[in-house]
N, C-alpha and C. Protein backbone atom coordinates (compact mmCIF):
# COMPACT_ATOMS: atom_id res chain seq x y z
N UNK A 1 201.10 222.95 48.60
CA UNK A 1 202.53 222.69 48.56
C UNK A 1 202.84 221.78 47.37
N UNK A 2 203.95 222.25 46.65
CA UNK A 2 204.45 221.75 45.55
C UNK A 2 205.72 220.78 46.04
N UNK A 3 206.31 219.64 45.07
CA UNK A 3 207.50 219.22 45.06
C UNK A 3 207.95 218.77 43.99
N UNK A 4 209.44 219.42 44.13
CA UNK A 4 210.02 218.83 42.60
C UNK A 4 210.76 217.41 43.25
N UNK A 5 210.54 216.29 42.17
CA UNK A 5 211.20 214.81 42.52
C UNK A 5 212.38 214.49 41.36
N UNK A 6 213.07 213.89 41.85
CA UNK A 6 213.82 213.04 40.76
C UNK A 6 213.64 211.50 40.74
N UNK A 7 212.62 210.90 40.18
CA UNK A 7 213.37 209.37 40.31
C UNK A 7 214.39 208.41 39.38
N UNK A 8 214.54 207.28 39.98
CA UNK A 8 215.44 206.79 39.50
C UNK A 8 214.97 205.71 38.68
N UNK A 9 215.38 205.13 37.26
CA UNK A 9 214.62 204.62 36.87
C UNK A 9 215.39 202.66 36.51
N UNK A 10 214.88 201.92 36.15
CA UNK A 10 215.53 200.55 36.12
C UNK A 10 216.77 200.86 35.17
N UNK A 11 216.96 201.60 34.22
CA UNK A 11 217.69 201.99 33.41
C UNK A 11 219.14 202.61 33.92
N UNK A 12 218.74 202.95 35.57
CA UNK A 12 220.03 203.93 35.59
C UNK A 12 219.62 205.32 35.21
N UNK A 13 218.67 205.89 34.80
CA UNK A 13 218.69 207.12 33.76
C UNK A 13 217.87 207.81 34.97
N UNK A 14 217.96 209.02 34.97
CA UNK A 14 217.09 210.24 35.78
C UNK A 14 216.07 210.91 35.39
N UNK A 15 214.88 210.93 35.99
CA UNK A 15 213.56 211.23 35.64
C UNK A 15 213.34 212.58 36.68
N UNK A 16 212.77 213.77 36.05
CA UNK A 16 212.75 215.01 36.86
C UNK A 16 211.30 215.35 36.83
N UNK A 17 210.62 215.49 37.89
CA UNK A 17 208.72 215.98 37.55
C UNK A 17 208.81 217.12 38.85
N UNK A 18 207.33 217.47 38.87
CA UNK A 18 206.95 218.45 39.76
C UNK A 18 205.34 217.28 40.26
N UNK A 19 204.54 217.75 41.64
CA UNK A 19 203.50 217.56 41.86
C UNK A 19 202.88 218.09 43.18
N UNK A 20 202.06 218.06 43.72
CA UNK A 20 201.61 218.22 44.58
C UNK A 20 200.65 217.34 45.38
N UNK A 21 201.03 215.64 44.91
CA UNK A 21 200.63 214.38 45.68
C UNK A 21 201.82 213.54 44.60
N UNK A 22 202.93 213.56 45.84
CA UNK A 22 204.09 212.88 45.45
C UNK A 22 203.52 211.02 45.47
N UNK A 23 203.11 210.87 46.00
CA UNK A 23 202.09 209.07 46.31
C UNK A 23 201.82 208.77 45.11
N UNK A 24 200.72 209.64 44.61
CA UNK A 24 199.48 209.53 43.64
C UNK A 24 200.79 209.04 42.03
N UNK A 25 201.25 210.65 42.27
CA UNK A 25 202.23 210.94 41.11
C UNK A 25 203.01 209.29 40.68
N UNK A 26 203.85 208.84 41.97
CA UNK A 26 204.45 207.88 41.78
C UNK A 26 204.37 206.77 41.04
N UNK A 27 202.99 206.63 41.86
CA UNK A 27 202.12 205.01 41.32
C UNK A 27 201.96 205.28 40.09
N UNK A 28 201.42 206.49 38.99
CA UNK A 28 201.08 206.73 38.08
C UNK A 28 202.12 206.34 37.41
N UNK A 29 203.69 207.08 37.49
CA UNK A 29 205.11 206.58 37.06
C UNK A 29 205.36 204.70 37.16
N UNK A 30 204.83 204.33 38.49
CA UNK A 30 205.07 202.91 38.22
C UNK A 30 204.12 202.23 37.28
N UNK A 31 202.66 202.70 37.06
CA UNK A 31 201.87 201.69 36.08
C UNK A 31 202.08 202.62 34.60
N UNK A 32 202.78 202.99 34.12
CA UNK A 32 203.25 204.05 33.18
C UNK A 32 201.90 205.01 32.44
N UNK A 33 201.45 205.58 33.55
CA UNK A 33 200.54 206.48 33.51
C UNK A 33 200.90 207.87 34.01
N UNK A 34 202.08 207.65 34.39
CA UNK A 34 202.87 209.43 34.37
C UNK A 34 203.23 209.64 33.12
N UNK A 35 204.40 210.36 33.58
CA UNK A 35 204.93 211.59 31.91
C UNK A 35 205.78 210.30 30.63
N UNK A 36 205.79 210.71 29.89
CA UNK A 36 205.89 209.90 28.23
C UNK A 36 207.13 209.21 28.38
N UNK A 37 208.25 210.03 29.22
CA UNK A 37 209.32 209.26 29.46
C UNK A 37 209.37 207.58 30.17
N UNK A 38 208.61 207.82 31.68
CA UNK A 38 208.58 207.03 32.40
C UNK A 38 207.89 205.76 31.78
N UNK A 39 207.26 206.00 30.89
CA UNK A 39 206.13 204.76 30.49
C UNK A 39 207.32 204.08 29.78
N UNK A 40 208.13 204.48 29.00
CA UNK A 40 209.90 203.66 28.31
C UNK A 40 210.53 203.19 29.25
N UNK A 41 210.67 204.36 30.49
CA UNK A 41 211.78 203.65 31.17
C UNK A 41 211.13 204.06 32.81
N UNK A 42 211.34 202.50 32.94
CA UNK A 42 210.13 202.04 34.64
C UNK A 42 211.16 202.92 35.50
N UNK A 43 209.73 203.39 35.78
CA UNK A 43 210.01 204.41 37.36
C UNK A 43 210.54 203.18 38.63
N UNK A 44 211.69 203.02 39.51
CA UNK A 44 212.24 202.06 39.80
C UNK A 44 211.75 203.07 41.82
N UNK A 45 212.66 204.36 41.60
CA UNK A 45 212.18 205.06 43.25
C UNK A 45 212.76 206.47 43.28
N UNK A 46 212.02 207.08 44.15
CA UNK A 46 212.09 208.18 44.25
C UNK A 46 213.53 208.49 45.33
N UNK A 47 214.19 209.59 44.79
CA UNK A 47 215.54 209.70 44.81
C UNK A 47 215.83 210.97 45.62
N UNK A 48 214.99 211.61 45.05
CA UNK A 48 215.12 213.50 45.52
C UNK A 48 213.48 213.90 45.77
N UNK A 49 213.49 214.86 47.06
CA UNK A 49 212.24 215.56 46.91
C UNK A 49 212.77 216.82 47.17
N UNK A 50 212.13 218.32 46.92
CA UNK A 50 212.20 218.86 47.24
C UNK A 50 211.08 219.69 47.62
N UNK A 51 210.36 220.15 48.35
CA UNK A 51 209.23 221.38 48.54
C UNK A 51 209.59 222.38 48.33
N UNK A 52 208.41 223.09 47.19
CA UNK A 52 208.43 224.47 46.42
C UNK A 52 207.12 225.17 47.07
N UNK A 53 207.19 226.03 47.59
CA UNK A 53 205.89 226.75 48.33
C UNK A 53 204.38 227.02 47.10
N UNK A 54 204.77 227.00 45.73
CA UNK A 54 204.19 227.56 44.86
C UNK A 54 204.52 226.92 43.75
N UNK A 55 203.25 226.27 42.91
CA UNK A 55 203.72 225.47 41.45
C UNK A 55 204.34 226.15 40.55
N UNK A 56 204.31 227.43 40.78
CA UNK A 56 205.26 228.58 39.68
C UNK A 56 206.94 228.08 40.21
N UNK A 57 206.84 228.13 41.68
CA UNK A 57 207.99 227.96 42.32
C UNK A 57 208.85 226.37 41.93
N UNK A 58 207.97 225.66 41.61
CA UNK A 58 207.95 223.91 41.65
C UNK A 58 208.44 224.47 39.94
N UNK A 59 207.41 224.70 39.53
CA UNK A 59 208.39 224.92 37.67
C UNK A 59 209.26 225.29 37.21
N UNK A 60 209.64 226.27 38.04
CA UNK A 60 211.18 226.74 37.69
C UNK A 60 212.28 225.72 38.24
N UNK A 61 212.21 225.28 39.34
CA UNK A 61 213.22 224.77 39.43
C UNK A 61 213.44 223.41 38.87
N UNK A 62 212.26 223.12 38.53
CA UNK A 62 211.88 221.72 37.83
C UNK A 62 213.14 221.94 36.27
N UNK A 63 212.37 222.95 35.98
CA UNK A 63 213.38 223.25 34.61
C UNK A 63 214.81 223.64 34.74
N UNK A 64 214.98 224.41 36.15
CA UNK A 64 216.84 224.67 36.18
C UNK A 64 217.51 223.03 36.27
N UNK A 65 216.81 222.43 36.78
CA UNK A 65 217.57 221.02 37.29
C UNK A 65 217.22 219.79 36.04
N UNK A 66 216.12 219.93 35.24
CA UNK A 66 215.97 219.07 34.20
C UNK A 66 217.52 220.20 32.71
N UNK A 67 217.91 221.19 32.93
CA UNK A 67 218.76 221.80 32.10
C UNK A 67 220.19 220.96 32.06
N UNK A 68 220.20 220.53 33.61
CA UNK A 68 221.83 220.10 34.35
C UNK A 68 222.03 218.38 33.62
N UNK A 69 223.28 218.66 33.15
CA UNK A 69 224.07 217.16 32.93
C UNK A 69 223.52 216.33 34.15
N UNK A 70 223.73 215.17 33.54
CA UNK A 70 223.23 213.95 35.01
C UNK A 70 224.00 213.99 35.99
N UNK A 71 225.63 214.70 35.64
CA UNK A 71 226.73 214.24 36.39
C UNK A 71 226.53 215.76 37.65
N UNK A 72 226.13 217.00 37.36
CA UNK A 72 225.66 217.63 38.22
C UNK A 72 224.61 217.57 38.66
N UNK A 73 223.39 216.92 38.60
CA UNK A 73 222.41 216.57 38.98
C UNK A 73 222.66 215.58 40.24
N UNK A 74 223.58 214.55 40.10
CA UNK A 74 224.22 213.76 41.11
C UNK A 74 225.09 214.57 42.15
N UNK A 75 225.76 215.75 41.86
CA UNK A 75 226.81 216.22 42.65
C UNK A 75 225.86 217.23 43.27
N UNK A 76 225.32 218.11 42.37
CA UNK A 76 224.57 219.11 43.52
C UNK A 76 223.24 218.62 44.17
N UNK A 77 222.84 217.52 43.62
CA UNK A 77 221.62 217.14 44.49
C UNK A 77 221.85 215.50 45.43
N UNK A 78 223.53 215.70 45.87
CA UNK A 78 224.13 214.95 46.77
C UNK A 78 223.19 213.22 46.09
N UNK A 79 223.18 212.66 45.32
CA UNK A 79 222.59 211.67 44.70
C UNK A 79 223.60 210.25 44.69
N UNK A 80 224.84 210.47 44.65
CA UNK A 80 226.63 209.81 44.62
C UNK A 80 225.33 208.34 45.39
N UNK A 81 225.05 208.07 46.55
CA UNK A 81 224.64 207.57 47.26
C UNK A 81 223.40 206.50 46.80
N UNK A 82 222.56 207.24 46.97
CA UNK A 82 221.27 206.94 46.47
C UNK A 82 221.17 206.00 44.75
N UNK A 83 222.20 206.69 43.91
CA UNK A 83 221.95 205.60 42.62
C UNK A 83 222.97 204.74 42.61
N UNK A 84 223.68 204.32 43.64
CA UNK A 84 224.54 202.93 43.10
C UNK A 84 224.04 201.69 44.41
């Protein structure tokens, strides 16, 4: 089982990944040993999960939702909440 995440970062700014050990993944984002972004801007918490049955499944949507303005990223992934 796959999941696509969004976290949120000290910045305010939105961070989009895929994994299949959301834990592992995290910690890596907090000691900036995840993806190139997060090591700039501190992984602060995880915001969104979603489960993708299949990492093909986890990639695509990883990429429809890393395509979306921040401001639909907040509205369709009900977020209004979670970042203020």
């Amino acid at each position: 089982m796959y999941c696509v995440y969004v976290l949120l970062c000290a910045d305010m700014s939105l961070y989009t990944g895929i994994t299949n050990n959301l834990e592992r993944r995290f910690e890596e984002h907090k000691n900036k040993k995840g993806g190139r972004y997060t090591r700039s801007h501190i992984a602060k918490k995880i915001i969104y999960i979603e489960e993708q049955m299949t990492k093909s499944a986890a990639l695509k949507r990883e990429k429809q939702i890393k395509g979306w303005p921040r401001e639909k990223k907040i509205k369709v992934l009900n977020l209004v909440k979670l970042i203020n």
